[in-house]
Protein backbone atom coordinates (compact mmCIF):
# COMPACT_ATOMS: atom_id res chain seq x y z
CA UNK A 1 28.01 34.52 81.74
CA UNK A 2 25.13 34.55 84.06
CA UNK A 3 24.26 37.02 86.54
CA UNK A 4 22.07 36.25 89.95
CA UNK A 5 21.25 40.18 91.76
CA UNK A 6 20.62 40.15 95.49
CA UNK A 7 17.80 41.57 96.84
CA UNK A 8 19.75 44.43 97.87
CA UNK A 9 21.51 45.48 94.53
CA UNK A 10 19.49 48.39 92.23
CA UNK A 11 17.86 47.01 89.65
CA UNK A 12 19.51 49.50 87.18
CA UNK A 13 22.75 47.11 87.50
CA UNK A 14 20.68 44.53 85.67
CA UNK A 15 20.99 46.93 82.15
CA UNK A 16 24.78 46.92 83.16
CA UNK A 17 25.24 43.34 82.60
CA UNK A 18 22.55 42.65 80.15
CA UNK A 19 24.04 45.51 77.87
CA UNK A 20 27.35 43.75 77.79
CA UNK A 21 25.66 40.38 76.42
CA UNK A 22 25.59 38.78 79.84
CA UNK A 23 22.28 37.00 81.22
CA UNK A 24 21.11 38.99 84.67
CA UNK A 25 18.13 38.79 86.38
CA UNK A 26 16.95 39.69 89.89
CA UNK A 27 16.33 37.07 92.79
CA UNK A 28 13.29 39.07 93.90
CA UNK A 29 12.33 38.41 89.83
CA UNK A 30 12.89 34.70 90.58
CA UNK A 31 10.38 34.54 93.77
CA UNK A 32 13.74 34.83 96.37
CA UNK A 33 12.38 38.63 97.64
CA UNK A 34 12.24 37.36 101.19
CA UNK A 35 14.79 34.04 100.53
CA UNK A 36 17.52 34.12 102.99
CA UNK A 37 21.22 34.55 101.71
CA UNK A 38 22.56 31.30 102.06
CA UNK A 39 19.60 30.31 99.77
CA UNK A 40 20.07 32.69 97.54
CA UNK A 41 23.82 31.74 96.90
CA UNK A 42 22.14 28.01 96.12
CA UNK A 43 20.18 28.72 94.05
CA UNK A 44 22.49 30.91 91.84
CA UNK A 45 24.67 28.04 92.03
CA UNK A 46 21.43 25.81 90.56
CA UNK A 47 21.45 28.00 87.81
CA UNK A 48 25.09 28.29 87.01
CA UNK A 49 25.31 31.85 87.67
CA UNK A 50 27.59 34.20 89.79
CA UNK A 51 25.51 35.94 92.69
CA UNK A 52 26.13 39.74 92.67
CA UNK A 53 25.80 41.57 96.52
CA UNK A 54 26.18 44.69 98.48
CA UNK A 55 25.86 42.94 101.69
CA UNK A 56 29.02 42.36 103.38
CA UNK A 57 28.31 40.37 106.28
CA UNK A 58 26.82 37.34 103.24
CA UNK A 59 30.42 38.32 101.66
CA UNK A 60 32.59 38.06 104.80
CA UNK A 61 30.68 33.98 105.05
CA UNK A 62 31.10 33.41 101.66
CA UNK A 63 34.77 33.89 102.18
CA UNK A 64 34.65 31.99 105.24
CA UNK A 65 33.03 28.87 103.60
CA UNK A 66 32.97 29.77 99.58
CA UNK A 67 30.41 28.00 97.62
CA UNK A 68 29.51 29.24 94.00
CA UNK A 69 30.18 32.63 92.49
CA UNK A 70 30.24 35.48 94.70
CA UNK A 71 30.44 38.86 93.51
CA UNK A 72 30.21 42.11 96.10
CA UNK A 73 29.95 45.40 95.01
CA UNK A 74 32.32 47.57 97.62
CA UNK A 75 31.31 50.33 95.77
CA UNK A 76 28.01 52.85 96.95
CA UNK A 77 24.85 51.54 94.99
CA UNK A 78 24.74 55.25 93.09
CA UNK A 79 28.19 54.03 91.79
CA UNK A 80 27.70 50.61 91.22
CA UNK A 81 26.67 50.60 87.31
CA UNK A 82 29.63 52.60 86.38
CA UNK A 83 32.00 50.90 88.60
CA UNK A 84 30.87 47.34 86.60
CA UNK A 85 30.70 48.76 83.60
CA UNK A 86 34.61 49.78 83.54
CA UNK A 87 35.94 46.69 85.10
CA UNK A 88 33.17 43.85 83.34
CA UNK A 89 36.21 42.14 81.08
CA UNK A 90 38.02 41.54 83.82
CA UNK A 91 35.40 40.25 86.59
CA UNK A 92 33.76 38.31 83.80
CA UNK A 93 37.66 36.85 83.10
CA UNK A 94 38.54 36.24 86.63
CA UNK A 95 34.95 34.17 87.08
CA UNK A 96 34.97 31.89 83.73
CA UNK A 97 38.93 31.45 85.26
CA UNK A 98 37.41 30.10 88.81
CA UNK A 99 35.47 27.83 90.12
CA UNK A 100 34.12 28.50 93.75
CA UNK A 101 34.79 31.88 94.11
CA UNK A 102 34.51 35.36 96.51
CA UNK A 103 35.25 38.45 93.96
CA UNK A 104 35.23 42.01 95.79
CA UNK A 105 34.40 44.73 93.25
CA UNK A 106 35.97 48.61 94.00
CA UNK A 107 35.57 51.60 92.03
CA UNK A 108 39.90 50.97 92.70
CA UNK A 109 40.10 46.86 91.65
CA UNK A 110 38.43 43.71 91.33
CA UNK A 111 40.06 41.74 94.05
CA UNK A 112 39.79 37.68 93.93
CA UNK A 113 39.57 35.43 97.16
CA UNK A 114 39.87 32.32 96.38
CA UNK A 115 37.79 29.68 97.65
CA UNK A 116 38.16 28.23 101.51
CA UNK A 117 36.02 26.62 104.14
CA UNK A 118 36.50 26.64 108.34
């Protein structure tokens, strides 16, 4: 699976996903540093790949009008690493399972939302 990180997720995630055999990389990596969100999600989408987030405003659109992969971290950024690393079989299961697709990642559950637009 492949792995888009938003601008505001810790780069330490990256090693998360990378160490369980999954391509990652960071949009700021890419040249999207100052790319606005809605661009962002496109161009993970380009490059068939699941955008991971923090920000929950992007989220709350995203499950508004749901276009590619969205993944958001609920979780505190110190958390974040350990939080994926216990629930990556069954995020990674519930995307390849998918196709447009809001995902909402706790240290509690990995809650689905499936895809809509207003």
């Amino acid at each position: 699976m492949r792995f888009v990180l938003d601008n505001d997720v810790d780069a330490r995630v990256q090693r998360v996903f990378t160490k369980a055999h999954h391509e990652c990389w960071r949009a700021a990596d890419a040249g999207h540093a100052k790319t606005m969100d809605d661009e962002v999600s496109v161009y993970a989408d380009d490059h068939g790949a699941a955008l991971v987030t923090h920000d929950r405003e992007f989220t709350e659109r995203r499950k508004r009008n749901t276009f590619g992969k969205h993944v958001r971290l609920t979780c505190p950024q110190p958390d974040a690493c350990a939080v994926l690393a216990a629930c990556m079989d069954e995020l990674v299961a519930m995307l390849e399972q998918s196709g447009d697709v809001v995902i909402e990642v706790s240290s509690t559950q990995v809650k689905l939302f499936p895809a809509q637009w207003d």
